[in-house]
PDB file of N, CA and C in Angstrom:
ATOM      1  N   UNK A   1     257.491-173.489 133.682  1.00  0.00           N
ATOM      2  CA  UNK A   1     256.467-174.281 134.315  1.00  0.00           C
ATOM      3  C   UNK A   1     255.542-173.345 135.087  1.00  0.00           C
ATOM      4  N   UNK A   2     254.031-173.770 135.209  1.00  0.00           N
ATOM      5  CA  UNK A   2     253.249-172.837 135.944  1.00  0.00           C
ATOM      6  C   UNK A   2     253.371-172.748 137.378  1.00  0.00           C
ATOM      7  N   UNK A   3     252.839-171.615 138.021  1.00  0.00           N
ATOM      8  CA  UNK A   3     253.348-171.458 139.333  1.00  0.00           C
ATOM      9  C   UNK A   3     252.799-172.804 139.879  1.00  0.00           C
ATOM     10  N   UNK A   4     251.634-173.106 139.605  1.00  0.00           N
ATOM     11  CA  UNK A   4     250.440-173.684 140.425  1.00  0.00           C
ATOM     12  C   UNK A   4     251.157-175.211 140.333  1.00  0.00           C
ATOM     13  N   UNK A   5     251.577-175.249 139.183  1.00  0.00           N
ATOM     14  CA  UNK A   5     252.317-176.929 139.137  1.00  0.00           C
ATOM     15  C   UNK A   5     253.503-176.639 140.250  1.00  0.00           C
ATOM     16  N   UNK A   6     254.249-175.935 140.410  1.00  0.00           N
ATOM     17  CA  UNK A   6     255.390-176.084 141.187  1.00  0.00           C
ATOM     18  C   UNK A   6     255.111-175.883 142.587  1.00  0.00           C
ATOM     19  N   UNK A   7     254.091-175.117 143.053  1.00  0.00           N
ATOM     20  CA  UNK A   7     253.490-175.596 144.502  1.00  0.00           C
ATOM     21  C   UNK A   7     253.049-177.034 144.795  1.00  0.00           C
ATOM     22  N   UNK A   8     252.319-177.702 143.492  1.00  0.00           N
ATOM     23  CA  UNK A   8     251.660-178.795 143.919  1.00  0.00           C
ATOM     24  C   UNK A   8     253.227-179.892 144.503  1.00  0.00           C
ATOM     25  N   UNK A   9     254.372-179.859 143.493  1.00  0.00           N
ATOM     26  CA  UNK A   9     255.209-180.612 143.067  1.00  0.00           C
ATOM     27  C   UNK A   9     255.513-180.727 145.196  1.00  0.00           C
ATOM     28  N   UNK A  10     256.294-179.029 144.977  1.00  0.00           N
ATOM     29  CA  UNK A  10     257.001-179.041 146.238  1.00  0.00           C
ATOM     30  C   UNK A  10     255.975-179.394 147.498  1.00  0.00           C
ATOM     31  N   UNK A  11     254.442-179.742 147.138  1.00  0.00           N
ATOM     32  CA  UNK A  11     253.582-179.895 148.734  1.00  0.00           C
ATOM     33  C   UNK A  11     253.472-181.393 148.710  1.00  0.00           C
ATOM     34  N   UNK A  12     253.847-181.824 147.092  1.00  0.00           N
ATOM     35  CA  UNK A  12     253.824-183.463 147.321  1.00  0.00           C
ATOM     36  C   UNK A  12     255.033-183.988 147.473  1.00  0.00           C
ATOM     37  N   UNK A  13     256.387-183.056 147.523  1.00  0.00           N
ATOM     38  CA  UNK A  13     257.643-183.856 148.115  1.00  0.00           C
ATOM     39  C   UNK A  13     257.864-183.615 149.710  1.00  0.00           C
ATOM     40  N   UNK A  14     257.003-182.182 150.072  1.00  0.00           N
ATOM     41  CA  UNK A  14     257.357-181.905 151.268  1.00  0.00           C
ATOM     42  C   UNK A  14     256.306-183.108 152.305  1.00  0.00           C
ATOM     43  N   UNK A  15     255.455-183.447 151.495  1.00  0.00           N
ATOM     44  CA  UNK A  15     254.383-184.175 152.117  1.00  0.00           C
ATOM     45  C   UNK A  15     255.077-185.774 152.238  1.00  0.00           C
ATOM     46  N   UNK A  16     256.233-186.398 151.175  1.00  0.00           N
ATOM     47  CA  UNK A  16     256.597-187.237 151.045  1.00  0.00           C
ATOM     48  C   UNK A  16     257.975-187.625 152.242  1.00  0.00           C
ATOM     49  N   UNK A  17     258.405-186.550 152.280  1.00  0.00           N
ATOM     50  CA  UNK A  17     259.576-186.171 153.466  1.00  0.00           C
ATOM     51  C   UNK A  17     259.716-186.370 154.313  1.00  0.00           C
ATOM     52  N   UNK A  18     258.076-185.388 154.853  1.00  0.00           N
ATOM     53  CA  UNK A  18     257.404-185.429 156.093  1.00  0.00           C
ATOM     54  C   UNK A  18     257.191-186.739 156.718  1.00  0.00           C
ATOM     55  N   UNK A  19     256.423-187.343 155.834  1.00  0.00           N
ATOM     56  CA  UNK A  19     255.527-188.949 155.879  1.00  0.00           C
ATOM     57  C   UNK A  19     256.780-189.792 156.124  1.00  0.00           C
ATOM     58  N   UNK A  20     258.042-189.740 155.213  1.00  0.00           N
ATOM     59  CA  UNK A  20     259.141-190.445 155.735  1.00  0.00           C
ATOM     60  C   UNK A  20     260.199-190.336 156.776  1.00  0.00           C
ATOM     61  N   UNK A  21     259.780-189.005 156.998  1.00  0.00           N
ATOM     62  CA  UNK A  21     261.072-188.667 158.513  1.00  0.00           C
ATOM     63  C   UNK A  21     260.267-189.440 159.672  1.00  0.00           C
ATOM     64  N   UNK A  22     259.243-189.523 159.822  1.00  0.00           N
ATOM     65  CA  UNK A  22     257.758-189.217 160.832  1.00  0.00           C
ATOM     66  C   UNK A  22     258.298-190.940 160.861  1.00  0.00           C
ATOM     67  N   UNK A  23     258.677-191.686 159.988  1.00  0.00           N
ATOM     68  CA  UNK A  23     258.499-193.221 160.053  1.00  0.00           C
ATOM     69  C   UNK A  23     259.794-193.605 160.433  1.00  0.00           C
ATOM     70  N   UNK A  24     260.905-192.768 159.830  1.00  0.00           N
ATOM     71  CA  UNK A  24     261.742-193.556 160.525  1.00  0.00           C
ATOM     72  C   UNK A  24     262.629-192.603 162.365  1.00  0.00           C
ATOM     73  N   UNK A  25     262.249-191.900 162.761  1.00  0.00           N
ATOM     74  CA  UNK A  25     262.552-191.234 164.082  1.00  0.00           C
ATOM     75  C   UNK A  25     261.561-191.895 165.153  1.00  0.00           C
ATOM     76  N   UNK A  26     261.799-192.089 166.630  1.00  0.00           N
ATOM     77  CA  UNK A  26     260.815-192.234 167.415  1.00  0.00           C
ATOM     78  C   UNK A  26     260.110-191.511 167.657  1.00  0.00           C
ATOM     79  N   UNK A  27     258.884-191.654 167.824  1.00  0.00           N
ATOM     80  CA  UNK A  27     257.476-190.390 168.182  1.00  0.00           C
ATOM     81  C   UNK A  27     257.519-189.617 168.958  1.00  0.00           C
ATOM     82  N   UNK A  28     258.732-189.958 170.101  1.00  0.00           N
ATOM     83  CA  UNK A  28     258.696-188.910 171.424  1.00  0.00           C
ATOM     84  C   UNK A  28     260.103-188.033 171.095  1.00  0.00           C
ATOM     85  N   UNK A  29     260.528-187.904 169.919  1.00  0.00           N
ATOM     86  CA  UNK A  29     261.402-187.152 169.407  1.00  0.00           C
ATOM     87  C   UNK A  29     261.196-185.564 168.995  1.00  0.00           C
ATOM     88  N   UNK A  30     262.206-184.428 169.325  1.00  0.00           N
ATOM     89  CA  UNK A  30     261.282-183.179 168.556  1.00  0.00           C
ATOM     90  C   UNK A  30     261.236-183.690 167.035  1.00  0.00           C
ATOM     91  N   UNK A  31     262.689-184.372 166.441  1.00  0.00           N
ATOM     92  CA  UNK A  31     262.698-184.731 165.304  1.00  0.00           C
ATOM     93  C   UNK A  31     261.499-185.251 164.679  1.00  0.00           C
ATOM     94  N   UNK A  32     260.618-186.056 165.295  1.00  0.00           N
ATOM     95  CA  UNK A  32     259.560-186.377 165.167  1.00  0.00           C
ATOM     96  C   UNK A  32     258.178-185.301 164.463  1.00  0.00           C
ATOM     97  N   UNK A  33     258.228-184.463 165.508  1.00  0.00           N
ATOM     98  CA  UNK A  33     257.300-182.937 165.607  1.00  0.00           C
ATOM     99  C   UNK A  33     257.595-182.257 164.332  1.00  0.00           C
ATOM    100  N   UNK A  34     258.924-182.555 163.939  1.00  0.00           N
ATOM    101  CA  UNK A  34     259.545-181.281 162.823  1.00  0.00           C
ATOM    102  C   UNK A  34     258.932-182.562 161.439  1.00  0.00           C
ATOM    103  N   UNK A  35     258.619-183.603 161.651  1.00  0.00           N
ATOM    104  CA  UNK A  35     258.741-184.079 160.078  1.00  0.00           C
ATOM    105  C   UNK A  35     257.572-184.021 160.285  1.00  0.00           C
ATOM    106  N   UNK A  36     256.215-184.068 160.975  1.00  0.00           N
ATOM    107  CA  UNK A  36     255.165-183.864 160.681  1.00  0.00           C
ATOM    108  C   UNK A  36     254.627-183.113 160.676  1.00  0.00           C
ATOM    109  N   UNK A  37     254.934-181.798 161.453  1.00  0.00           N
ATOM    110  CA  UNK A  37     255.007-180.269 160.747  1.00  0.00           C
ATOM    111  C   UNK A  37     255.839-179.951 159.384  1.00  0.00           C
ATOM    112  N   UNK A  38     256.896-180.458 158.968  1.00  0.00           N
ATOM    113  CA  UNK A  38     256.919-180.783 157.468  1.00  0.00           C
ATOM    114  C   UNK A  38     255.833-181.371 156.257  1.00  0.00           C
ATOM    115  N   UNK A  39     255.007-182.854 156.791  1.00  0.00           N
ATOM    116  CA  UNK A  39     254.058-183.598 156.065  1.00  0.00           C
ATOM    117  C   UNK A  39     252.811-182.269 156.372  1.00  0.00           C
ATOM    118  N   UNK A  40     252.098-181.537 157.167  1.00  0.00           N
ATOM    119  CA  UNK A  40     251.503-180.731 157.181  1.00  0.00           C
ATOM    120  C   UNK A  40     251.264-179.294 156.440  1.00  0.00           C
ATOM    121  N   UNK A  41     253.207-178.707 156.534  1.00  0.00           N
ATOM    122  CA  UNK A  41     253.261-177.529 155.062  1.00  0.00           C
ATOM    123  C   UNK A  41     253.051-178.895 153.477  1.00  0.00           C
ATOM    124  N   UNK A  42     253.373-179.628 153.518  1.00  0.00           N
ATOM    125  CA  UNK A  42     253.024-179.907 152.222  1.00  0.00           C
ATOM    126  C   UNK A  42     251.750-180.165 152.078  1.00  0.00           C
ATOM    127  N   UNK A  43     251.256-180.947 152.913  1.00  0.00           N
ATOM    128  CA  UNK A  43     249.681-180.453 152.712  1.00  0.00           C
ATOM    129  C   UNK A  43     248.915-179.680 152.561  1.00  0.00           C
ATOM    130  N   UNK A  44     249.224-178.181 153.390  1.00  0.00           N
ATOM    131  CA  UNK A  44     248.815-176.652 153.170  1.00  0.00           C
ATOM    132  C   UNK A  44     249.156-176.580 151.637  1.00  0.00           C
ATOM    133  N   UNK A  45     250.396-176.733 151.016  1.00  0.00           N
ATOM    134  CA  UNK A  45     250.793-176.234 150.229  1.00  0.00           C
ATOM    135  C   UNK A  45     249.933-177.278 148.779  1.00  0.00           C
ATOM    136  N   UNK A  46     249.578-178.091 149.116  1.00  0.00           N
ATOM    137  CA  UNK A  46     248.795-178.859 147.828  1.00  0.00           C
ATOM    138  C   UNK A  46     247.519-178.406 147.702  1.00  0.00           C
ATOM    139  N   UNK A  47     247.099-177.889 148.961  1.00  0.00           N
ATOM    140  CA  UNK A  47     245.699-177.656 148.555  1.00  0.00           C
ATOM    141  C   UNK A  47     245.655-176.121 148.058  1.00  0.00           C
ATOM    142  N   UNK A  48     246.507-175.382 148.338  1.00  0.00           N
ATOM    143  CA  UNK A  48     246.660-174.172 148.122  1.00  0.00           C
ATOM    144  C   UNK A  48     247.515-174.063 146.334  1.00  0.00           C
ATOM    145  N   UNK A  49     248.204-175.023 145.636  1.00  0.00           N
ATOM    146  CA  UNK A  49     248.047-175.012 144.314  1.00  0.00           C
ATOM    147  C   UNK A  49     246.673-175.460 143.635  1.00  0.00           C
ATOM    148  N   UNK A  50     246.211-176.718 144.220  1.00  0.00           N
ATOM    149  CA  UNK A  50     244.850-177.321 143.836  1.00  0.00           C
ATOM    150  C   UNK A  50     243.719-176.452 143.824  1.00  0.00           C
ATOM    151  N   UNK A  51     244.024-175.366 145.299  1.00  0.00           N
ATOM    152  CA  UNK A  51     242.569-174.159 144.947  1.00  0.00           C
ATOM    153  C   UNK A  51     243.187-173.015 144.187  1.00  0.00           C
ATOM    154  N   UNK A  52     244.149-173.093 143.863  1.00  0.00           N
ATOM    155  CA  UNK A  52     244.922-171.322 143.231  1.00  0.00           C
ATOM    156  C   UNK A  52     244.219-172.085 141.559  1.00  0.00           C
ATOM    157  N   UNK A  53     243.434-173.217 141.395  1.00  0.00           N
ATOM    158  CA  UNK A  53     242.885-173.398 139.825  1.00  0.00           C
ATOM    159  C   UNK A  53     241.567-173.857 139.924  1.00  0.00           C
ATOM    160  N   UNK A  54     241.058-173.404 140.939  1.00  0.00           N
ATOM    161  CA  UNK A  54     239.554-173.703 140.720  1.00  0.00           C
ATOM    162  C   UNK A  54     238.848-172.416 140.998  1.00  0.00           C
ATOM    163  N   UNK A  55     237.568-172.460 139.916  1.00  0.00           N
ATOM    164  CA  UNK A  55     236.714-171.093 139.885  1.00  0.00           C
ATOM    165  C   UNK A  55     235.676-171.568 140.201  1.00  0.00           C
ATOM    166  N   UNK A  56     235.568-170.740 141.144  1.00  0.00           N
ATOM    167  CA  UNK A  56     233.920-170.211 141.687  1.00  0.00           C
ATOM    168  C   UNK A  56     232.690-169.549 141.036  1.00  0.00           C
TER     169      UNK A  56
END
């Protein structure tokens, strides 16, 4: 499989993780902090397969 697919994969499960830890912990939790700094690397990480295939 190409690199660029397997970044996207892992920034849309880490993004999926994130989005679900974040919903079920209370907000004033660190647990909280850590799943949406989780939903955030997967976001870095999608746009960073999505631009590793576009030319300028």
């Amino acid at each position: 499989m190409e690199r660029f697919v397997q970044i996207i994969v892992a920034g849309g499960l880490a993004l999926v993780a994130g989005l679900w830890g974040s919903q079920i912990v209370a907000p004033s939790s660190q647990a909280w902090l850590g799943s949406v700094a989780v939903a955030l690397v997967g976001v870095a990480a999608l746009v960073v397969g999505i631009n590793s295939q576009i030319e300028y």
